[in-house]
C-alpha atoms as a PDB file:
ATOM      1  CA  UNK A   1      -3.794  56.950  19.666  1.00  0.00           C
ATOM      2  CA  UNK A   2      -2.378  60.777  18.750  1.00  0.00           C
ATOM      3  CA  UNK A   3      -5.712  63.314  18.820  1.00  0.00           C
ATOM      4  CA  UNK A   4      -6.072  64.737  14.751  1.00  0.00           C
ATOM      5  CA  UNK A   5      -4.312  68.029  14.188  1.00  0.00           C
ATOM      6  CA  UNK A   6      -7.521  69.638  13.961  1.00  0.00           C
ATOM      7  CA  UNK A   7      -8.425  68.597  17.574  1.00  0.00           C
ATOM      8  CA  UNK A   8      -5.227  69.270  19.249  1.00  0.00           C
ATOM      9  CA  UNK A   9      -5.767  73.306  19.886  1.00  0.00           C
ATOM     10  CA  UNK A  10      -8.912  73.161  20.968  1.00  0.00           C
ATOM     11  CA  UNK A  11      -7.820  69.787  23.579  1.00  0.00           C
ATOM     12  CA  UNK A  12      -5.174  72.179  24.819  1.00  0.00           C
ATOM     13  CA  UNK A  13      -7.729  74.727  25.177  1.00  0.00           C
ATOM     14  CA  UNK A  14      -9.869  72.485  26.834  1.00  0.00           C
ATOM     15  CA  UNK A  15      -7.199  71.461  29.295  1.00  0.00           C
ATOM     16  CA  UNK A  16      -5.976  75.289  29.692  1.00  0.00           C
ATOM     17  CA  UNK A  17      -9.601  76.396  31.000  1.00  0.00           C
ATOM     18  CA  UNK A  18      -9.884  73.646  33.506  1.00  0.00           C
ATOM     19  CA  UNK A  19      -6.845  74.245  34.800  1.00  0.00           C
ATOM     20  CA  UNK A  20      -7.936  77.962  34.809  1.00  0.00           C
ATOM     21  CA  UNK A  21     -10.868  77.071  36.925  1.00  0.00           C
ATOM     22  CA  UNK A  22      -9.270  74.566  39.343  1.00  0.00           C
ATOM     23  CA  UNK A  23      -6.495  77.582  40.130  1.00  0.00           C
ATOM     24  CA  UNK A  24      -9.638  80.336  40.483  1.00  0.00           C
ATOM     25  CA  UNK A  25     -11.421  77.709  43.079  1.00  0.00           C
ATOM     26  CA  UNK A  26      -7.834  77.020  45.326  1.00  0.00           C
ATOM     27  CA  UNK A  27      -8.073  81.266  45.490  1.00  0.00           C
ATOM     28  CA  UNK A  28     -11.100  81.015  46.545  1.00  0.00           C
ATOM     29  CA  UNK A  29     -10.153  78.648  49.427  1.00  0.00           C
ATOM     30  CA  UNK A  30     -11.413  74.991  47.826  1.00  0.00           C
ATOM     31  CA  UNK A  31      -9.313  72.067  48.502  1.00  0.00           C
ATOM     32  CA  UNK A  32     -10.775  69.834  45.452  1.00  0.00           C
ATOM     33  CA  UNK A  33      -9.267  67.149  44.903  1.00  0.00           C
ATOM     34  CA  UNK A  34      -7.731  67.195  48.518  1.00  0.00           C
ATOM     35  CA  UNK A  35      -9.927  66.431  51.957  1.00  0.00           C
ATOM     36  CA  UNK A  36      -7.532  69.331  53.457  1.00  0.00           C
ATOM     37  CA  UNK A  37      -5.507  72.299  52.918  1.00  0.00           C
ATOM     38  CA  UNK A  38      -2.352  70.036  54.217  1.00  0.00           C
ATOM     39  CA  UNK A  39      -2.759  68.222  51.543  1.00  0.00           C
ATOM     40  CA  UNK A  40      -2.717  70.375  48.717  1.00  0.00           C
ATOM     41  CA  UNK A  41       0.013  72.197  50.657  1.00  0.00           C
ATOM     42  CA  UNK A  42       2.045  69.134  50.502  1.00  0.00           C
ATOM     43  CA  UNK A  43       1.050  68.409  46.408  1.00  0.00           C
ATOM     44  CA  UNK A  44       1.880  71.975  45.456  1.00  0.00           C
ATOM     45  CA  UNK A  45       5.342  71.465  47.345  1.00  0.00           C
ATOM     46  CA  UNK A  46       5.588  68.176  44.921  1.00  0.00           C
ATOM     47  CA  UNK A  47       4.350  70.248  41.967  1.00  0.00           C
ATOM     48  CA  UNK A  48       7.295  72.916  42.362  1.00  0.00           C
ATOM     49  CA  UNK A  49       9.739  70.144  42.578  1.00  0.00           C
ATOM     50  CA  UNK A  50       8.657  68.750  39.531  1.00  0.00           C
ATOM     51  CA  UNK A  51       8.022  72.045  37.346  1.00  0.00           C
ATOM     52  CA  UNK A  52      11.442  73.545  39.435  1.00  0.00           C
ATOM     53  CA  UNK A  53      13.130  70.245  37.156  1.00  0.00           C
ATOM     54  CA  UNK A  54      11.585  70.569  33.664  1.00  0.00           C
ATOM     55  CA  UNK A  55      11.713  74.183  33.305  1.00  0.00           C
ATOM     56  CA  UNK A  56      15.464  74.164  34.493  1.00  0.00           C
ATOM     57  CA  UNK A  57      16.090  71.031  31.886  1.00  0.00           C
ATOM     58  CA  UNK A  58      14.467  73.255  29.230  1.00  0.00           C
ATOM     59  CA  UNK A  59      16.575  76.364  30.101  1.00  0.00           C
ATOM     60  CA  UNK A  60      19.477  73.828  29.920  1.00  0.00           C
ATOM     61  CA  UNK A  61      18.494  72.812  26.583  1.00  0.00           C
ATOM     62  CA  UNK A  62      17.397  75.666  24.750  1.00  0.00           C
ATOM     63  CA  UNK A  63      21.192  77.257  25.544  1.00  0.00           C
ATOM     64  CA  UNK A  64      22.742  74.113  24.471  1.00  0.00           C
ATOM     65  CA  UNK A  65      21.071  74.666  21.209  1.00  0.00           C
ATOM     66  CA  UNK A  66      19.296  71.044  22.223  1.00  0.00           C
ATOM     67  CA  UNK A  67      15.436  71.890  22.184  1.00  0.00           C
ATOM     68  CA  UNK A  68      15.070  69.268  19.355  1.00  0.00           C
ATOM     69  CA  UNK A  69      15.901  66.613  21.826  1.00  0.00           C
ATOM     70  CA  UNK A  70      12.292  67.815  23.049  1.00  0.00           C
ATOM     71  CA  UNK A  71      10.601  68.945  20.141  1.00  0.00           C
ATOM     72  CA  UNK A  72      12.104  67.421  17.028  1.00  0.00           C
ATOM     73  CA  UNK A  73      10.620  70.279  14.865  1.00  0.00           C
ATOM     74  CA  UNK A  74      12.635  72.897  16.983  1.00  0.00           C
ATOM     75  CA  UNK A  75      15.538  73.370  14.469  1.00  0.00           C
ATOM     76  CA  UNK A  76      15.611  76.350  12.423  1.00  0.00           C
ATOM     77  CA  UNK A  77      18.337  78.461  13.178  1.00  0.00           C
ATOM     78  CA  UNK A  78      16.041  81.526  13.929  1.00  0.00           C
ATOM     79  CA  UNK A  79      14.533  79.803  16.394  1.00  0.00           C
ATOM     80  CA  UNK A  80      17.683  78.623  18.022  1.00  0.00           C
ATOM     81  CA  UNK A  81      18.692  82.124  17.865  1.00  0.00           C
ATOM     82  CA  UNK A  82      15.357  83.026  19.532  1.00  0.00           C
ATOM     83  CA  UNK A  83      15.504  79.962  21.843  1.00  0.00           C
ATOM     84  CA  UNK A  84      18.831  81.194  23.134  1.00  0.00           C
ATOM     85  CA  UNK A  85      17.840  84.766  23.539  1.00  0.00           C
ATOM     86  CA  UNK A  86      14.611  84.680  24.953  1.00  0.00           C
ATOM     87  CA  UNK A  87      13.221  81.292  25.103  1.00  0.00           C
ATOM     88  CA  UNK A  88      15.711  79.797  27.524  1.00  0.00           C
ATOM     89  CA  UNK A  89      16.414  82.260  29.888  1.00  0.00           C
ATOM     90  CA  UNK A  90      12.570  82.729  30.700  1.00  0.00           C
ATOM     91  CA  UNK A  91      12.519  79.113  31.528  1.00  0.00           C
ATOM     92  CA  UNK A  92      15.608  79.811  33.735  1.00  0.00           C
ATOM     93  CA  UNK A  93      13.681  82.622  35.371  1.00  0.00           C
ATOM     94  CA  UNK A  94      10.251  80.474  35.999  1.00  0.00           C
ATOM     95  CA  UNK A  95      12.376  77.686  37.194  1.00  0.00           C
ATOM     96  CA  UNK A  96      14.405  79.938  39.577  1.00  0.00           C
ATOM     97  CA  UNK A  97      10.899  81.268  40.789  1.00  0.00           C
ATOM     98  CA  UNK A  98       9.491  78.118  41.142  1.00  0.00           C
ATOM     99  CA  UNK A  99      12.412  77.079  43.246  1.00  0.00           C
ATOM    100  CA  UNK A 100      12.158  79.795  45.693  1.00  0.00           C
ATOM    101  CA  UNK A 101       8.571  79.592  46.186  1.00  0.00           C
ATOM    102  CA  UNK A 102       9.727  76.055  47.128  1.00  0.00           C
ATOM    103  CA  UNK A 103      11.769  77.364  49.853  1.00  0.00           C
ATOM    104  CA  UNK A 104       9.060  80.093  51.717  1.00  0.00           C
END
């Protein structure tokens, strides 16, 4: 079932600060959800490989002039122009990050 329009923001939100706290406890040397550091070693390897994929995909399609395929709304020439400009190549850059932090 989709969540209302009006709840979607503040779900995002929701999901944003969570996320916010989970990354503040790892700093702070907490495992949660993992029994050991190993572990989350090894899921954060997992994670990069993953996010290393869909930013790269975006990059791929926001040059392509393609980020409809994603978002169907995304079609406006301006933000095409934008997408290509600035949109893309940021993804390009996260996913190149994420890729060497991979690697060390």
């Amino acid at each position: 079932m989709p969540v209302p329009a009006s709840l979607a923001p503040l779900s995002a939100e929701g999901a944003l600060l969570a996320l916010s706290g989970l990354h503040l406890a790892w700093g702070f040397g907490a495992t949660t959800p993992f029994p050991r550091v190993e572990d989350l070693s090894d899921a954060r390897q997992s994670g990069l490989v993953a996010l290393t994929g869909i930013l790269g995909a975006r990059a791929a399609l926001g040059f392509a002039g393609r980020t409809d395929v994603l978002v169907p709304v995304s079609t406006s020439d301006r933000f095409r122009r934008n997408d290509r400009r600035v949109f893309a190549p940021l993804c390009l850059a996260l996913a190149a990050g994420a890729a060497s932090a991979r690697r060390s």
